[in-house]
N, C-alpha and C. Protein backbone atom coordinates (compact mmCIF):
# COMPACT_ATOMS: atom_id res chain seq x y z
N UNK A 1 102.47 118.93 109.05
CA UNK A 1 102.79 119.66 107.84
C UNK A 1 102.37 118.84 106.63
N UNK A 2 101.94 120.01 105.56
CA UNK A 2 101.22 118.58 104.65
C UNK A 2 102.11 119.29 103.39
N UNK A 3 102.62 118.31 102.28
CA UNK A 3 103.06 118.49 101.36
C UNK A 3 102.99 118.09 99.92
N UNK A 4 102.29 119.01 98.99
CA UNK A 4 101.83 118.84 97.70
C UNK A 4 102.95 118.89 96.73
N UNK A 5 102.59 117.70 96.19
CA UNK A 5 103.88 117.84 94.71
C UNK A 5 103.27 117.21 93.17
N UNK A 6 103.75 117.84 91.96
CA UNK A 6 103.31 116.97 90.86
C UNK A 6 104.31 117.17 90.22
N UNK A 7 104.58 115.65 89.63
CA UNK A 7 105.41 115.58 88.35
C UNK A 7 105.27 115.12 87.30
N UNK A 8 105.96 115.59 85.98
CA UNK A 8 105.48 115.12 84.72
C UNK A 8 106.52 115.74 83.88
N UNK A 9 106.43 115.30 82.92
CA UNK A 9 107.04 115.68 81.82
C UNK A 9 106.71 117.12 81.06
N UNK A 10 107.72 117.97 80.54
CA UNK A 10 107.73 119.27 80.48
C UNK A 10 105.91 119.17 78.95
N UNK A 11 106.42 118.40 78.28
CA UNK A 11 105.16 117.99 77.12
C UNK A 11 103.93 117.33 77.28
N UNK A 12 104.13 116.54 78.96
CA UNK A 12 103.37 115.47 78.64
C UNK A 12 102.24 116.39 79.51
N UNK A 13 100.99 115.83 79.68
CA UNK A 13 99.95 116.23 80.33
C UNK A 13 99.76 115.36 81.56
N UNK A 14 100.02 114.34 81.43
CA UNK A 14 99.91 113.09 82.14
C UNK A 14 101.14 112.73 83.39
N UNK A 15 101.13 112.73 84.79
CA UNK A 15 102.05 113.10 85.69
C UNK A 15 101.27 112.44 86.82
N UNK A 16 102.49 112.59 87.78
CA UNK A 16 102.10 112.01 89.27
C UNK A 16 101.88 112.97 90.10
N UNK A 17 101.23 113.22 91.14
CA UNK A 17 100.70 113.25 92.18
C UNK A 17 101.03 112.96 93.52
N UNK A 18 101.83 113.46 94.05
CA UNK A 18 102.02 113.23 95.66
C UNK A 18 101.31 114.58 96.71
N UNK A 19 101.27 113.62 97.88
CA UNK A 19 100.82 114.58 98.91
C UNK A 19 101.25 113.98 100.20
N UNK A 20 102.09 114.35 100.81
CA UNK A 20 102.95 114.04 101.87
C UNK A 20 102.53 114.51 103.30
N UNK A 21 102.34 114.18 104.44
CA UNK A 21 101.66 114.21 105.66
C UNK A 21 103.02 113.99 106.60
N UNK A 22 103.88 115.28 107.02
CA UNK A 22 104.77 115.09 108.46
C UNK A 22 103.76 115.22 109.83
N UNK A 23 104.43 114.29 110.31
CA UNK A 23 103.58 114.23 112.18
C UNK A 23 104.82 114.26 112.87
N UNK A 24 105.28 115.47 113.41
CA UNK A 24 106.42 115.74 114.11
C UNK A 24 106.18 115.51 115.72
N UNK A 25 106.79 114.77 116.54
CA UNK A 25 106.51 114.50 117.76
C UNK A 25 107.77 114.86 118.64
N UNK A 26 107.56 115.44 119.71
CA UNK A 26 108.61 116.60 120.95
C UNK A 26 109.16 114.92 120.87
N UNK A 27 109.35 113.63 120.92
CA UNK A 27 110.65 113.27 121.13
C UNK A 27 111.28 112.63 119.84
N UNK A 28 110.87 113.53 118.94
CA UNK A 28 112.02 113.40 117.58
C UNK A 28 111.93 112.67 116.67
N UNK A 29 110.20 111.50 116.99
CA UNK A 29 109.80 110.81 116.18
C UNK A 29 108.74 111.96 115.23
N UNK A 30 108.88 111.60 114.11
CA UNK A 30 108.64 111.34 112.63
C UNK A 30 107.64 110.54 111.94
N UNK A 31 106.17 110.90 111.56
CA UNK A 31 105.88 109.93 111.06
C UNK A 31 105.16 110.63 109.60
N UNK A 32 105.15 109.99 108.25
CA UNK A 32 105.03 110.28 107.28
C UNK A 32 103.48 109.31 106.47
N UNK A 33 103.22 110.49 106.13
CA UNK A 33 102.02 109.54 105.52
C UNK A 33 102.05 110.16 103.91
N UNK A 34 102.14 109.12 103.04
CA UNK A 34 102.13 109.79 101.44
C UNK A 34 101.28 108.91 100.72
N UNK A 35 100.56 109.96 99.89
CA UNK A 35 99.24 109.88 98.97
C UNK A 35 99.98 109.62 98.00
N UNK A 36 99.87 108.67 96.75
CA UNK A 36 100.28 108.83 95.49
C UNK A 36 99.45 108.56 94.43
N UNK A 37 99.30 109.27 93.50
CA UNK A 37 98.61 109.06 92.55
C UNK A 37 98.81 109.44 90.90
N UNK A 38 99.18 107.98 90.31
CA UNK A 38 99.38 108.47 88.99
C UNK A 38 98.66 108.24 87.61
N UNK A 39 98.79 109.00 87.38
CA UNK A 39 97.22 109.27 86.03
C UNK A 39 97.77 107.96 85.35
N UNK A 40 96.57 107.17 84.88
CA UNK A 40 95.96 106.57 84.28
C UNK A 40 96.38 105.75 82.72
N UNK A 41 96.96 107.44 82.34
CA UNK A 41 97.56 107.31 81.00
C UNK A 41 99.26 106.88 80.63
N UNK A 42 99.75 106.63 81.82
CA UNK A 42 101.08 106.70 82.44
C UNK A 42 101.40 105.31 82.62
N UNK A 43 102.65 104.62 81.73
CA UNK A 43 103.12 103.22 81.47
C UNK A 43 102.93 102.75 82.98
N UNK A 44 103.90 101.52 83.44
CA UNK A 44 104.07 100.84 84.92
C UNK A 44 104.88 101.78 85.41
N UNK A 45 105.23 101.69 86.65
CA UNK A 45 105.85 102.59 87.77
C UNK A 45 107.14 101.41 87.87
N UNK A 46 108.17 101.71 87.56
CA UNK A 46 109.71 100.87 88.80
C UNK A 46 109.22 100.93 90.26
N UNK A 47 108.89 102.29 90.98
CA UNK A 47 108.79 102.01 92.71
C UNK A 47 107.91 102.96 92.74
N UNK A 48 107.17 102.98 93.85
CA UNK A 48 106.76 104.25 94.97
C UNK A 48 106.94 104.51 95.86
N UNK A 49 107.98 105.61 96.39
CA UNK A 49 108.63 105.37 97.57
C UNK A 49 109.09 106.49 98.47
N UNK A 50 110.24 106.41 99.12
CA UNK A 50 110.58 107.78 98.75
C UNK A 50 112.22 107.41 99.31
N UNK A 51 112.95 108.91 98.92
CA UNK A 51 114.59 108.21 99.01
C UNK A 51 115.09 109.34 100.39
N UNK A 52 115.59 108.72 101.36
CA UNK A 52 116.74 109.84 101.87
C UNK A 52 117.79 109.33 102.15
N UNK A 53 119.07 110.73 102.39
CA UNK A 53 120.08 110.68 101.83
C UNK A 53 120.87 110.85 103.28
N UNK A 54 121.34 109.83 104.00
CA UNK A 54 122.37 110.16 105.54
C UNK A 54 123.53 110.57 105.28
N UNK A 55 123.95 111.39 106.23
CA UNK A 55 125.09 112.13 105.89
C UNK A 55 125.71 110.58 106.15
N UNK A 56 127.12 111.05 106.40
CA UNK A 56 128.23 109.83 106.20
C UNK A 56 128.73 109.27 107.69
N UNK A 57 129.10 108.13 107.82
CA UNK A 57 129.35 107.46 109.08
C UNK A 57 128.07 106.52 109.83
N UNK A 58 126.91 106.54 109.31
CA UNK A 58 125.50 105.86 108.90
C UNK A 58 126.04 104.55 108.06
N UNK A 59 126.73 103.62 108.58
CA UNK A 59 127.54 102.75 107.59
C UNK A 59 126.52 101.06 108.26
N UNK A 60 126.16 101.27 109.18
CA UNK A 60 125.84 99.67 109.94
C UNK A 60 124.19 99.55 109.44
N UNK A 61 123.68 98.68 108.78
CA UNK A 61 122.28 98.12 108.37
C UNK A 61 121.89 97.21 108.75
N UNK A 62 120.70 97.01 109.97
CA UNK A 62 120.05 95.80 110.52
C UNK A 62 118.68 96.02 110.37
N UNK A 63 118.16 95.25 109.72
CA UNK A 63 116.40 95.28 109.13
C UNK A 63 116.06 93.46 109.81
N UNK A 64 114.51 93.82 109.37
CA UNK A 64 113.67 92.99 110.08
C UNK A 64 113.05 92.78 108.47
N UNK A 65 113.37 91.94 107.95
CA UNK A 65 112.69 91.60 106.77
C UNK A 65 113.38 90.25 105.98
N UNK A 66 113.11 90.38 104.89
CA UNK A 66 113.82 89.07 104.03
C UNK A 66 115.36 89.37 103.38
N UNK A 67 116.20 88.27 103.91
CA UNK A 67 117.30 88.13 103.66
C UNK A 67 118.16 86.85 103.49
N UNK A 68 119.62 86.95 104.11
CA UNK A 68 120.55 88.02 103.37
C UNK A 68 120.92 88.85 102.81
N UNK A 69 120.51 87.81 101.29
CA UNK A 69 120.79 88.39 100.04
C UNK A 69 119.97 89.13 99.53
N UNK A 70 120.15 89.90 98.26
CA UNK A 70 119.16 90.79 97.69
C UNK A 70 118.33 89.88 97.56
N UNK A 71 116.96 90.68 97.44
CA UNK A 71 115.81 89.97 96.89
C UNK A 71 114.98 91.01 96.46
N UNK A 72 114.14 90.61 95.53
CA UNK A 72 112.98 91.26 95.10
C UNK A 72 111.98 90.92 95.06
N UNK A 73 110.02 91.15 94.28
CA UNK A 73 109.12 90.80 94.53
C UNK A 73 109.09 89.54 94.16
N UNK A 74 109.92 88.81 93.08
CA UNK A 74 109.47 87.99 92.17
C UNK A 74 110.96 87.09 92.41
N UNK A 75 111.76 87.85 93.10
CA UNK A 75 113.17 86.93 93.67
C UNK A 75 113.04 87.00 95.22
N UNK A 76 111.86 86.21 96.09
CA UNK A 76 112.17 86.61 97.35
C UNK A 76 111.99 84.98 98.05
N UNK A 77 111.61 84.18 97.32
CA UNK A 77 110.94 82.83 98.40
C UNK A 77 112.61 82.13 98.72
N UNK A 78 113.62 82.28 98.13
CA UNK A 78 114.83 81.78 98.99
C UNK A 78 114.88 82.57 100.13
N UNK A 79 114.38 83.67 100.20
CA UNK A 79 115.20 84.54 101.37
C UNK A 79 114.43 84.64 102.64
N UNK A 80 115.03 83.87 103.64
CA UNK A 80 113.78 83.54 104.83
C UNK A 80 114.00 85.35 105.40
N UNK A 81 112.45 85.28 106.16
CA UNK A 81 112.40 86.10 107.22
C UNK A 81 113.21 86.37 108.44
N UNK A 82 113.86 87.47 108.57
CA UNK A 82 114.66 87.48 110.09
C UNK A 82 115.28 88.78 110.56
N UNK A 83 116.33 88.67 111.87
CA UNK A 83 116.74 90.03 111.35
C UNK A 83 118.29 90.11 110.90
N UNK A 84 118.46 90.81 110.24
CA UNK A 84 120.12 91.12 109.98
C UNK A 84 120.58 91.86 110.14
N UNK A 85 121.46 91.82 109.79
CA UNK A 85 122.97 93.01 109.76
C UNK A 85 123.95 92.97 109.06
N UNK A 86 124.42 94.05 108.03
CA UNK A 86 125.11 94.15 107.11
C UNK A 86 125.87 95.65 107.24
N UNK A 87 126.87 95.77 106.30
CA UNK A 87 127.33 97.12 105.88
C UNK A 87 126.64 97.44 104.78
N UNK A 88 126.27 99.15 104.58
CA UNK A 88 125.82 99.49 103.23
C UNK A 88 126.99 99.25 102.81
N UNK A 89 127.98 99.37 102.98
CA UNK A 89 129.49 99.08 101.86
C UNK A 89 128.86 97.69 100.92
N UNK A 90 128.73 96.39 101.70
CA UNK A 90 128.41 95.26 101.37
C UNK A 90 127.30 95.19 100.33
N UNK A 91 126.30 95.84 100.99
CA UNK A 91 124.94 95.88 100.01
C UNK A 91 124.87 96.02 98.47
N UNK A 92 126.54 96.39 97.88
CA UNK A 92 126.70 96.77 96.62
C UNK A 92 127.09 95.63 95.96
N UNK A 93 126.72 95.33 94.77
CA UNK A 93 127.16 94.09 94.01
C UNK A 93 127.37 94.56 92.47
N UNK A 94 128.84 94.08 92.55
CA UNK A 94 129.76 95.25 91.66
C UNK A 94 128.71 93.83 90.08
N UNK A 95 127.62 93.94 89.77
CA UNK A 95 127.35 93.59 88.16
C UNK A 95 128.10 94.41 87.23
N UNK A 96 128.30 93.22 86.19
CA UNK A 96 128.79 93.60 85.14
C UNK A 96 128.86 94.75 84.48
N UNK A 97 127.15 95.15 84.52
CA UNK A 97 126.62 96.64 84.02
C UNK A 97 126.06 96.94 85.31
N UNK A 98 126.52 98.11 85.79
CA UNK A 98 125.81 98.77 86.95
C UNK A 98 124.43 98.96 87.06
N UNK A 99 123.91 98.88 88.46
CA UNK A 99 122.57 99.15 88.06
C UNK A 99 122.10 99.02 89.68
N UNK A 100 120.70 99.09 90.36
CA UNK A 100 120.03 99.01 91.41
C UNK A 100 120.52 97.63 92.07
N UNK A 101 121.03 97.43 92.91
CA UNK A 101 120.98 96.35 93.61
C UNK A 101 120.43 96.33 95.53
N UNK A 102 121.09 95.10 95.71
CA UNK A 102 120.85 95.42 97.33
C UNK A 102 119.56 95.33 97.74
N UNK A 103 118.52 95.20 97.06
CA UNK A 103 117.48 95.17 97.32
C UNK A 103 116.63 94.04 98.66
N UNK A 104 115.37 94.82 99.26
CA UNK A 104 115.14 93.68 100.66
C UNK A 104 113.39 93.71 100.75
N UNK A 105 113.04 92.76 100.40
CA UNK A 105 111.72 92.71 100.38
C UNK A 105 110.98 92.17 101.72
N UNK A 106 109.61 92.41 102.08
CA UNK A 106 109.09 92.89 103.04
C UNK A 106 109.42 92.65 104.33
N UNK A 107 110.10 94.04 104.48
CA UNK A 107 111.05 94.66 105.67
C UNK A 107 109.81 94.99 106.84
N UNK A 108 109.98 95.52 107.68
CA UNK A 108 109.34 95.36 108.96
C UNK A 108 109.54 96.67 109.24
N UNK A 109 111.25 96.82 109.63
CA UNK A 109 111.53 98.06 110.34
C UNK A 109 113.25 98.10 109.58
N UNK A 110 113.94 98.44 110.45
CA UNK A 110 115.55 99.07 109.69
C UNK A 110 116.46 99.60 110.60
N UNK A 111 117.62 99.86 111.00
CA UNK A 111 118.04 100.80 111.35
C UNK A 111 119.48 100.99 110.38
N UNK A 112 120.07 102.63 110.80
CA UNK A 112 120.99 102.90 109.86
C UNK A 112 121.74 103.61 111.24
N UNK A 113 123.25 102.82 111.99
CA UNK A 113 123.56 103.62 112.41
C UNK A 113 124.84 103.54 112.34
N UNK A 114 125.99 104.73 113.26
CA UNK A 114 127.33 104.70 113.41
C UNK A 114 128.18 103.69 114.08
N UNK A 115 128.90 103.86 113.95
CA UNK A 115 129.90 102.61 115.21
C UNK A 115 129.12 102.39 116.59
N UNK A 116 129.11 103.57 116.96
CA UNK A 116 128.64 104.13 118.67
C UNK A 116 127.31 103.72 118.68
N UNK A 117 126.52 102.84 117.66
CA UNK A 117 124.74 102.27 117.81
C UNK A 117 123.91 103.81 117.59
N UNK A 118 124.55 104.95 117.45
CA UNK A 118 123.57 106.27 116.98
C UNK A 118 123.22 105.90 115.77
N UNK A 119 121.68 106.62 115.50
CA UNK A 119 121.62 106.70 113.89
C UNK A 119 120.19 106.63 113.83
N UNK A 120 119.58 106.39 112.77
CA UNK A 120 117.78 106.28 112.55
C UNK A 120 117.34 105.04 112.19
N UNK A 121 116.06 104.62 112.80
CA UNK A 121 115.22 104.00 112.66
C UNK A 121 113.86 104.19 111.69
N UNK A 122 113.46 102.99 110.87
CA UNK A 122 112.33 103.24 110.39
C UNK A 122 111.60 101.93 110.12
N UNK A 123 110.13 102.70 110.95
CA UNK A 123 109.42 101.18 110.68
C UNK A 123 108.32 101.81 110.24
N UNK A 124 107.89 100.64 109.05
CA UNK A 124 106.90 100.67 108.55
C UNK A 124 105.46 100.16 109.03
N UNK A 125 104.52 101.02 108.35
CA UNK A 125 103.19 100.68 108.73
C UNK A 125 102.72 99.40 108.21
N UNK A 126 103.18 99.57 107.04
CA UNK A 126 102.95 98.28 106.04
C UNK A 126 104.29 97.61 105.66
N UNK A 127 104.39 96.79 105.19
CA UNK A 127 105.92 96.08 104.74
C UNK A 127 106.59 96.76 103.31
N UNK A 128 107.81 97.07 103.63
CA UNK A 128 108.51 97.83 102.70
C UNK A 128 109.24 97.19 101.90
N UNK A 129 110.09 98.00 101.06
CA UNK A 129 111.27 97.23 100.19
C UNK A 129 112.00 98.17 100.55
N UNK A 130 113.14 97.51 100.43
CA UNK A 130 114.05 98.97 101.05
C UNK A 130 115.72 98.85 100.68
N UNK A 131 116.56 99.35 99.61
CA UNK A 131 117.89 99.23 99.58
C UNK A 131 118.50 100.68 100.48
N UNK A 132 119.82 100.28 100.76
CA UNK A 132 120.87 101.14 101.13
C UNK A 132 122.12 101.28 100.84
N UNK A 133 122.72 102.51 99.72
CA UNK A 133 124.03 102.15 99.16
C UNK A 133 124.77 103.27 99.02
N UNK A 134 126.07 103.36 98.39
CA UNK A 134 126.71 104.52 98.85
C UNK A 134 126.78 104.89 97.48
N UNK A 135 125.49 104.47 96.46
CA UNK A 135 125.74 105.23 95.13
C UNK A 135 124.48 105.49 94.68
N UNK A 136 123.89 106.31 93.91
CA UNK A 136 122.43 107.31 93.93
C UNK A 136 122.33 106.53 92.57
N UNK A 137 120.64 106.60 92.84
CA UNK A 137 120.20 105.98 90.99
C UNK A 137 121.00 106.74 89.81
N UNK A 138 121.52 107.88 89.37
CA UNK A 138 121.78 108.63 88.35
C UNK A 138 123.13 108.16 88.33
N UNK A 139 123.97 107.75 88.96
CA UNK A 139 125.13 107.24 88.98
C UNK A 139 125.19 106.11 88.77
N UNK A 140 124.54 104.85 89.47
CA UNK A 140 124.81 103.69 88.80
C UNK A 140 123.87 103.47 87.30
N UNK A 141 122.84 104.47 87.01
CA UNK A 141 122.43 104.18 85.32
C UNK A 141 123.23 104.23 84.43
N UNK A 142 124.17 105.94 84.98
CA UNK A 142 125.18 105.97 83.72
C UNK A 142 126.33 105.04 83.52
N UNK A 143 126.82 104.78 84.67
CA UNK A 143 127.62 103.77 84.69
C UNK A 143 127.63 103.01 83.92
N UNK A 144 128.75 102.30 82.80
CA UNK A 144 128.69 101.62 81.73
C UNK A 144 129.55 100.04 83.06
N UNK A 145 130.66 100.74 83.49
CA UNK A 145 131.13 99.86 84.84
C UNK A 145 131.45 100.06 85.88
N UNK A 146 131.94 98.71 86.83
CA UNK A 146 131.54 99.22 88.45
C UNK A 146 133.23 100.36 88.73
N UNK A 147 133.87 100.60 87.50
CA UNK A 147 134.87 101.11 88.05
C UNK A 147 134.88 102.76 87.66
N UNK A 148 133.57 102.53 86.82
CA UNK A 148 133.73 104.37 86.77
C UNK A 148 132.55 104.81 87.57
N UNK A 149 132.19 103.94 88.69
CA UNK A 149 131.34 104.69 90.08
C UNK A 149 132.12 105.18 90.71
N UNK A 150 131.74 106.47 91.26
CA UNK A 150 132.31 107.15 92.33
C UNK A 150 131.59 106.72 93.85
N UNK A 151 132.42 106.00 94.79
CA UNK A 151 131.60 105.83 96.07
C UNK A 151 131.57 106.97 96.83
N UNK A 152 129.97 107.79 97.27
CA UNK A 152 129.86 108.54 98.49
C UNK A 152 129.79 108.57 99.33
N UNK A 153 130.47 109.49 100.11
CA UNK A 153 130.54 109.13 101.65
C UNK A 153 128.74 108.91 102.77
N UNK A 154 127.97 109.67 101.94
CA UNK A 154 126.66 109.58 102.50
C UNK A 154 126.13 108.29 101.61
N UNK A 155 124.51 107.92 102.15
CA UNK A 155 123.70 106.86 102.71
C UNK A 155 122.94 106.83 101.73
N UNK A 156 122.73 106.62 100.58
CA UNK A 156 121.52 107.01 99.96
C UNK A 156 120.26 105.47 100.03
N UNK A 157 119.35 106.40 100.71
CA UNK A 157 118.10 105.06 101.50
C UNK A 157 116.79 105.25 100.68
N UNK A 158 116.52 104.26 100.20
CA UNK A 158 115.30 104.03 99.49
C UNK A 158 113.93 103.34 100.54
N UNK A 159 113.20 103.81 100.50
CA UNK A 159 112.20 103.53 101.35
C UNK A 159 110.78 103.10 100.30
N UNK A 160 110.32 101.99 99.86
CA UNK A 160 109.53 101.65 98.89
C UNK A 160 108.34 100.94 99.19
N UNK A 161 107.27 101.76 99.15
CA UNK A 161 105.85 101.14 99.43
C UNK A 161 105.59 100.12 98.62
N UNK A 162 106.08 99.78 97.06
CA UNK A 162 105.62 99.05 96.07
C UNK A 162 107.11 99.48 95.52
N UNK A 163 107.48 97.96 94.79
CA UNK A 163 109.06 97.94 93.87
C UNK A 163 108.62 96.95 93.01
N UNK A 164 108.93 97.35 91.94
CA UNK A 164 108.76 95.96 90.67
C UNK A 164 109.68 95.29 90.73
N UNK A 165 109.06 93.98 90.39
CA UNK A 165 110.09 92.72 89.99
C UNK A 165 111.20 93.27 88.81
N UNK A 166 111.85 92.39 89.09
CA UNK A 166 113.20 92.12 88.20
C UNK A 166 112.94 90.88 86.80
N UNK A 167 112.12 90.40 86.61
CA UNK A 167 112.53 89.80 85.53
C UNK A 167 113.36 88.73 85.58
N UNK A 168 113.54 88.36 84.00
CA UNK A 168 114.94 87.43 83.55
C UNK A 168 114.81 86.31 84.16
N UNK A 169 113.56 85.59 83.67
CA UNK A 169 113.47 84.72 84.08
C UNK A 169 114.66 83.23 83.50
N UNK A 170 114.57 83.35 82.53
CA UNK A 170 115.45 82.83 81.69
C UNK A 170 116.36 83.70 80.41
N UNK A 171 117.06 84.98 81.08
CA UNK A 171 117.74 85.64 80.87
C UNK A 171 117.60 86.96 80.66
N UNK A 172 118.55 87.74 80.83
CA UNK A 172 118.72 89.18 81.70
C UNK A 172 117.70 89.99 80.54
N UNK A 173 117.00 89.27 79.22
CA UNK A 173 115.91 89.68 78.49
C UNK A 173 114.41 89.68 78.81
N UNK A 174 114.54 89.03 79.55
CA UNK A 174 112.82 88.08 79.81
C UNK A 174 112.47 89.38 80.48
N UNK A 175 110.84 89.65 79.91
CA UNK A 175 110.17 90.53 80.98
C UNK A 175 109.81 90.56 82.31
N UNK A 176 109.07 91.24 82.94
CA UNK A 176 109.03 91.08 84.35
C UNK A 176 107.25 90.58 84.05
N UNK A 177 106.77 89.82 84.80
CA UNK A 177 105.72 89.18 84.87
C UNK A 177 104.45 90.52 85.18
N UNK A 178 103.56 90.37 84.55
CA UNK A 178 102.14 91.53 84.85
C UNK A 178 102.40 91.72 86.47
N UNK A 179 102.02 90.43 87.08
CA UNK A 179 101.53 90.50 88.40
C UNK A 179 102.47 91.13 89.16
N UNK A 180 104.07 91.53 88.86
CA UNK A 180 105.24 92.33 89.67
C UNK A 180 105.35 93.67 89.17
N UNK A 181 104.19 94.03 88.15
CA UNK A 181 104.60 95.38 88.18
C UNK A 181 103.56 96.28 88.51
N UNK A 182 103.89 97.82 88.14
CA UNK A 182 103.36 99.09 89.49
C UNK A 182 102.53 99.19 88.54
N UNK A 183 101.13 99.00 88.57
CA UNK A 183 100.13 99.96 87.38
C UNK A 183 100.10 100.94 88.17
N UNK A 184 99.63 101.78 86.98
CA UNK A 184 99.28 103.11 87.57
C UNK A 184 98.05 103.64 88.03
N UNK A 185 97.88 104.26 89.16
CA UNK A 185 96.83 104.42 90.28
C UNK A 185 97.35 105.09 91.55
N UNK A 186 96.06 104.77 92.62
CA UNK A 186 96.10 105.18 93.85
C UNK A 186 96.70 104.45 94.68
N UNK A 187 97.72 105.00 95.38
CA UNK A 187 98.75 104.18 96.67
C UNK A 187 99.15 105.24 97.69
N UNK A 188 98.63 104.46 98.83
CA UNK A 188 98.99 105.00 100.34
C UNK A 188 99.54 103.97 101.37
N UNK A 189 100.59 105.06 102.01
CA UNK A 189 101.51 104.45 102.39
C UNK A 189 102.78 105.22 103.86
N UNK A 190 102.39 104.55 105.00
CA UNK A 190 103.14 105.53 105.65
C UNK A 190 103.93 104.58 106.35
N UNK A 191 104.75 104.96 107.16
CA UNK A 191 106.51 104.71 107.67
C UNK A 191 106.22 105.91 109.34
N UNK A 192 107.34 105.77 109.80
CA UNK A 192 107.77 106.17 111.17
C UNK A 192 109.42 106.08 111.55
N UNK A 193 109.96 107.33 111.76
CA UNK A 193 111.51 107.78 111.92
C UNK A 193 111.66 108.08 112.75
N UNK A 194 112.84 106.88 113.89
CA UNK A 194 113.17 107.38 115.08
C UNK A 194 114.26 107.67 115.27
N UNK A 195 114.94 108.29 116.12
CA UNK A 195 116.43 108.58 116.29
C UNK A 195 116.34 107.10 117.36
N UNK A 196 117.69 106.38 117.38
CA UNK A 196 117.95 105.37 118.24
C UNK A 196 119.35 105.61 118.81
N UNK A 197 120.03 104.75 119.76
CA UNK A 197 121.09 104.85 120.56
C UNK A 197 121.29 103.39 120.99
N UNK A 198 122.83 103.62 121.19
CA UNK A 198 123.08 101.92 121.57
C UNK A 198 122.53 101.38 122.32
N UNK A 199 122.08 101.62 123.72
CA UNK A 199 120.92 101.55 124.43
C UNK A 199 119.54 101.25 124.04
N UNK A 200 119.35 100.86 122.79
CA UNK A 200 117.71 101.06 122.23
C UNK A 200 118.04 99.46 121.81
N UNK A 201 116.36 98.91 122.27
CA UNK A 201 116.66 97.35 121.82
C UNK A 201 115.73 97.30 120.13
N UNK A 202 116.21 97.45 119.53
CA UNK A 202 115.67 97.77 118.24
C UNK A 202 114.34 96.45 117.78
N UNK A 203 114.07 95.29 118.29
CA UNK A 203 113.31 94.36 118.25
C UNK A 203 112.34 95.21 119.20
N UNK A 204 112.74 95.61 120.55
CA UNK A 204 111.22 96.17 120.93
C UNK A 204 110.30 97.41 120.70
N UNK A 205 111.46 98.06 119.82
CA UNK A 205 111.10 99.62 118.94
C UNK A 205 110.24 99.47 118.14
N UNK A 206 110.51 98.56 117.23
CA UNK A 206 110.16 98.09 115.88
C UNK A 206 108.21 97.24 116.43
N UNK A 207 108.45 97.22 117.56
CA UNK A 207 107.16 96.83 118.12
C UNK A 207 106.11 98.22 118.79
N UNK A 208 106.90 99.17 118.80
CA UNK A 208 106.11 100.35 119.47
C UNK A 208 105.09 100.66 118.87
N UNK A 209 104.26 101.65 119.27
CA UNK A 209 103.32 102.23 118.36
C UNK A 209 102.93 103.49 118.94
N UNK A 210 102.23 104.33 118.18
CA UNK A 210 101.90 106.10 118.22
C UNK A 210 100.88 106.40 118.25
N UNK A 211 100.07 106.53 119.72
CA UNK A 211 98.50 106.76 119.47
C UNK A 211 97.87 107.06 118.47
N UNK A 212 97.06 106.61 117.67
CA UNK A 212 96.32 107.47 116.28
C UNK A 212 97.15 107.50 115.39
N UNK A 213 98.23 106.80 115.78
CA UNK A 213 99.22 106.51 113.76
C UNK A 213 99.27 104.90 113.52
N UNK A 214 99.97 104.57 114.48
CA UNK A 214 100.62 102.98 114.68
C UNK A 214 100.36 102.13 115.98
């Protein structure tokens, strides 16, 4: 299934470009391939990515990428390579002023599941960035603090081909360096969604591959 989208501003002329590629496979794998392209005339990009949203009880997070702690493009050389495991509960870091956190730079693969080891898998073709939290971008922007967030019971999963740095180098003013941010252009980028079970050794999943995709 192939899927065309553009966005832009109701005035502006100048907008993005997606085109989305599902590869549905009889055992429930998923694989996504997305075109992006944004005109020219159009400031830096924050991410390119894409977000989904797990219903609730999707609470356990073990990725194959850089950790512990958050990290980003330009905050990642403390954070060795490995795999982990966390709660999305955890992944939240109540800052002063609300805002994106949790962040995990180049991830491998992921899983998101229930108590019982059910839940989804996703590995990337290329190395991702990837947060998971129980509060949606529009909620922690408005947020003035962490006490007028409302926590949801669902997953909200960011899946990011390209994420800009953070900045602040010498304070929460400092810009983010040229070389960490998204110009605007052509980016492709695909991923792979499996259903898993406690039974699934997620190190040798994360190694599989899909004739003619991966």
């Amino acid at each position: 299934m192939r899927v065309r989208s553009e966005s832009k501003a109701p005035d502006k002329s100048s907008g993005i470009m997606s085109e989305i590629i599902y590869q549905v496979y009889s055992n429930g794998v998923i694989v996504i391939h997305d075109k992006v392209l944004a005109d020219e005339n159009l400031p830096f990009l924050p991410r390119i990515g894409l977000e989904i949203v797990l219903p609730s009880g999707f609470d356990q997070l073990t990725w194959y990428g850089r950790g512990p702690q958050e990290n980003y493009i330009d905050r990642k050389k403390g954070a060795n390579v490995g795999i982990y495991h966390s709660s999305v509960t955890d992944q939240f870091i109540p800052y002063v002023y609300p805002g994106e956190c949790g962040g995990k730079e180049d991830v491998r693969w992921l899983a998101l599941t229930n108590p019982q080891g059910a839940g989804l898998m996703v590995i990337g073709l290329n190395k991702l960035h990837i947060d998971a939290l129980h509060y949606s971008v529009q909620d922690l922007s408005a947020a003035k603090h962490p006490y007028e967030l409302t926590r949801l019971e669902e997953v909200i999963l960011h899946l990011d081909g390209w994420h800009m740095g953070v900045g602040g180098d010498d304070g929460w003013m400092s810009q983010v360096h040229p070389e960490f941010l998204i110009q605007p252009g052509k980016y492709y980028f695909s991923l792979c969604l499996k259903p898993v079970s406690s039974e699934d050794n997620l190190s040798v999943l994360g190694r599989s591959a899909i004739e003619g995709t991966f």
